[in-house]
N, C-alpha and C. Protein backbone atom coordinates (compact mmCIF):
# COMPACT_ATOMS: atom_id res chain seq x y z
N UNK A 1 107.91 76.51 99.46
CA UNK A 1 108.65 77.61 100.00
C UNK A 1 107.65 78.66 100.49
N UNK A 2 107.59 78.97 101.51
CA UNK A 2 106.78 80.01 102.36
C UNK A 2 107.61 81.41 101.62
N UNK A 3 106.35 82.36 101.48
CA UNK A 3 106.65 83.76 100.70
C UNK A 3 106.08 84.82 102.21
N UNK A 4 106.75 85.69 101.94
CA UNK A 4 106.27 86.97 102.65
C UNK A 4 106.24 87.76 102.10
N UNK A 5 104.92 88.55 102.15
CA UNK A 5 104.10 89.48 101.36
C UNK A 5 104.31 90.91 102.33
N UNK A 6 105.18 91.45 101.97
CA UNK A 6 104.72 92.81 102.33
C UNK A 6 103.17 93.63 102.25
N UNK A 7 102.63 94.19 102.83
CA UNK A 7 101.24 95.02 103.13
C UNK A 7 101.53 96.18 103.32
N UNK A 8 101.89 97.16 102.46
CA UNK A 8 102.18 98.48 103.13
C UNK A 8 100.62 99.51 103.04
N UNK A 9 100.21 99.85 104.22
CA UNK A 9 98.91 100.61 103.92
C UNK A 9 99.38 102.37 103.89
N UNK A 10 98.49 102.25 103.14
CA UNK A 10 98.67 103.80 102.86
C UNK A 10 97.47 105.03 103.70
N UNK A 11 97.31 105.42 104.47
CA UNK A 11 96.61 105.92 105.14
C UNK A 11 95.60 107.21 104.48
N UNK A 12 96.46 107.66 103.97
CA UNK A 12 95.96 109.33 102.89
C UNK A 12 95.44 108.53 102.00
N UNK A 13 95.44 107.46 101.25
CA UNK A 13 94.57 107.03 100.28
C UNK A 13 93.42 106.06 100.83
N UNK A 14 93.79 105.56 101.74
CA UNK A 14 92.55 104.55 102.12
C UNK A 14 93.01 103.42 101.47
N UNK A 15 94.00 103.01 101.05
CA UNK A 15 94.37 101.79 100.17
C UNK A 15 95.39 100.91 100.96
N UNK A 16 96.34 99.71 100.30
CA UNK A 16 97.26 99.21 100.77
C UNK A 16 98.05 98.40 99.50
N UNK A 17 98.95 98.29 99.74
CA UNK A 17 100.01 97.88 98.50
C UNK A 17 100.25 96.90 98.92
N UNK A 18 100.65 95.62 97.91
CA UNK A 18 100.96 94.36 98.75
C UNK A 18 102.38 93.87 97.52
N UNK A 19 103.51 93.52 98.14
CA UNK A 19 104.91 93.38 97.54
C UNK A 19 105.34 92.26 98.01
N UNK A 20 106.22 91.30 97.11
CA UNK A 20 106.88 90.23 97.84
C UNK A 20 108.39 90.88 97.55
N UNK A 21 109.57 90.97 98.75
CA UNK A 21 110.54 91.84 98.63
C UNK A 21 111.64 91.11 97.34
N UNK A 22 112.42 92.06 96.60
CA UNK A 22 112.75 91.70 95.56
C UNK A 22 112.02 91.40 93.86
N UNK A 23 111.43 92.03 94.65
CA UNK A 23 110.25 90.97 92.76
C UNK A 23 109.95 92.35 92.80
N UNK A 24 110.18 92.63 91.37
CA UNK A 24 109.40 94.44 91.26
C UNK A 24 107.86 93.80 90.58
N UNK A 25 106.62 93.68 90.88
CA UNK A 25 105.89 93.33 90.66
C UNK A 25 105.06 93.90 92.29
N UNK A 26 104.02 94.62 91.96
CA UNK A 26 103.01 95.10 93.09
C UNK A 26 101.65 95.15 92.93
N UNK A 27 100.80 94.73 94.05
CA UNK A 27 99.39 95.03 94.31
C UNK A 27 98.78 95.96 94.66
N UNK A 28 97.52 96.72 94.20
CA UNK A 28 97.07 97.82 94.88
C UNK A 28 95.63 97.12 95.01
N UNK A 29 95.14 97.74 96.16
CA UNK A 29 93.39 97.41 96.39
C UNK A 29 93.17 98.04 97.89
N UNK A 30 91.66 98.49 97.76
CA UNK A 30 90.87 99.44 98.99
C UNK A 30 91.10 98.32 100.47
N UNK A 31 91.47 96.66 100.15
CA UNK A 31 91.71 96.57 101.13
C UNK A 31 92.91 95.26 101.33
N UNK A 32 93.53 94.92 102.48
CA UNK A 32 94.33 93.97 102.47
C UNK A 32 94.53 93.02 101.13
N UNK A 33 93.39 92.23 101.36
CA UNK A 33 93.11 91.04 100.16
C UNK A 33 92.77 91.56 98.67
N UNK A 34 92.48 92.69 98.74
CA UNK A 34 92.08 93.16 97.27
C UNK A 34 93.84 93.22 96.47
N UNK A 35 94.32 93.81 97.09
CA UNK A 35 95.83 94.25 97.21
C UNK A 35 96.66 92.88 96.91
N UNK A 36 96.42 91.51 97.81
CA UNK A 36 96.78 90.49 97.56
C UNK A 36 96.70 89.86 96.10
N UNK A 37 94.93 90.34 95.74
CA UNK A 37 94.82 89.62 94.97
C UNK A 37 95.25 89.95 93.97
N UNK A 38 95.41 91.47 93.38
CA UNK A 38 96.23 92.01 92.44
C UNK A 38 97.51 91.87 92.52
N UNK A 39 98.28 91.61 93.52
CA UNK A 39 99.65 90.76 93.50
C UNK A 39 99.64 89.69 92.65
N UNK A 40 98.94 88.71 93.14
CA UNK A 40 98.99 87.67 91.89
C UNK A 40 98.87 88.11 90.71
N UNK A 41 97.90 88.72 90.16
CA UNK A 41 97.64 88.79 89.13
C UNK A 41 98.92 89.32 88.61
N UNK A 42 99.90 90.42 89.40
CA UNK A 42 100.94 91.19 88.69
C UNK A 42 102.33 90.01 88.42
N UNK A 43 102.00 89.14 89.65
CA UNK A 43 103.25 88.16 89.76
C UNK A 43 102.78 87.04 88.19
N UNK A 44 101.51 86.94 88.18
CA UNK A 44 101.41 85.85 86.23
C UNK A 44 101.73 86.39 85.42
N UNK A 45 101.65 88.06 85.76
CA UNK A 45 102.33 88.73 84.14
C UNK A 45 103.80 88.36 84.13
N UNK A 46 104.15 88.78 85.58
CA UNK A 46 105.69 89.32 85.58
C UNK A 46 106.12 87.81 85.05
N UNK A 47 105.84 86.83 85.30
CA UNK A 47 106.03 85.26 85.26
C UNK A 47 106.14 85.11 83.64
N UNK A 48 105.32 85.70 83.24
CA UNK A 48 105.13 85.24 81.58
C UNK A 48 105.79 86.60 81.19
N UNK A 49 106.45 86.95 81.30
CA UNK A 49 106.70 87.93 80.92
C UNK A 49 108.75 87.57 80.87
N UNK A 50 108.90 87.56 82.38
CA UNK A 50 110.57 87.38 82.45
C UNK A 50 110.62 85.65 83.36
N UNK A 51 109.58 84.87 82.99
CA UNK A 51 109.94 83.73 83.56
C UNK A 51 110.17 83.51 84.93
N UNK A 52 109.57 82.06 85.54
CA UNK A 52 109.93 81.42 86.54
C UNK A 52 110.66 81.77 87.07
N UNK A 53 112.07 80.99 86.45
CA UNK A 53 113.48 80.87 86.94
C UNK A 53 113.71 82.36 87.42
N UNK A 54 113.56 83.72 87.09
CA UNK A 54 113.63 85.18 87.89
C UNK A 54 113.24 85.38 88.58
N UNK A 55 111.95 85.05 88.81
CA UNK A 55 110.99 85.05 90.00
C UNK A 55 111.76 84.55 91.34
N UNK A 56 111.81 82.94 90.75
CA UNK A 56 112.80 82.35 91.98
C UNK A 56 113.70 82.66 92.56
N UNK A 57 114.99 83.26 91.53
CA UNK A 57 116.37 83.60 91.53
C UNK A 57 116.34 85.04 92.64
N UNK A 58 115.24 85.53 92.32
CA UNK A 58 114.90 86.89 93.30
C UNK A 58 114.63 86.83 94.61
N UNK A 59 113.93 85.61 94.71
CA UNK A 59 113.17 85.08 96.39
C UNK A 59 114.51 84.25 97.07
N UNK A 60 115.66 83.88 95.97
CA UNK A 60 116.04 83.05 97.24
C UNK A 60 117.50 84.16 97.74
């Protein structure tokens, strides 16, 4: 299943936030991919945290 990642940059900070819509789980980092990559990391907590099956149930 193809995901879309929101990128919202923030201009006054120099940063960018990265969100997949529905999943309260977010990335911050100085740049695109930094931002990405802390997405993941927030999406394994959120995963072990309230499970798979939510994750999914949210994306579809």
């Amino acid at each position: 299943m193809p995901l879309t990642i929101e990128l919202i940059p923030d201009p006054d900070q120099g940063c960018f936030t990265a969100r997949l819509p529905n999943v309260p789980a977010y990335g911050e980092g100085e740049t695109e991919n930094e931002a990405i990559d802390d997405l993941k990391e927030a999406l394994r907590g959120y995963v072990e945290t309230f499970g798979l099956e939510d994750v999914l149930s949210r994306l579809a």
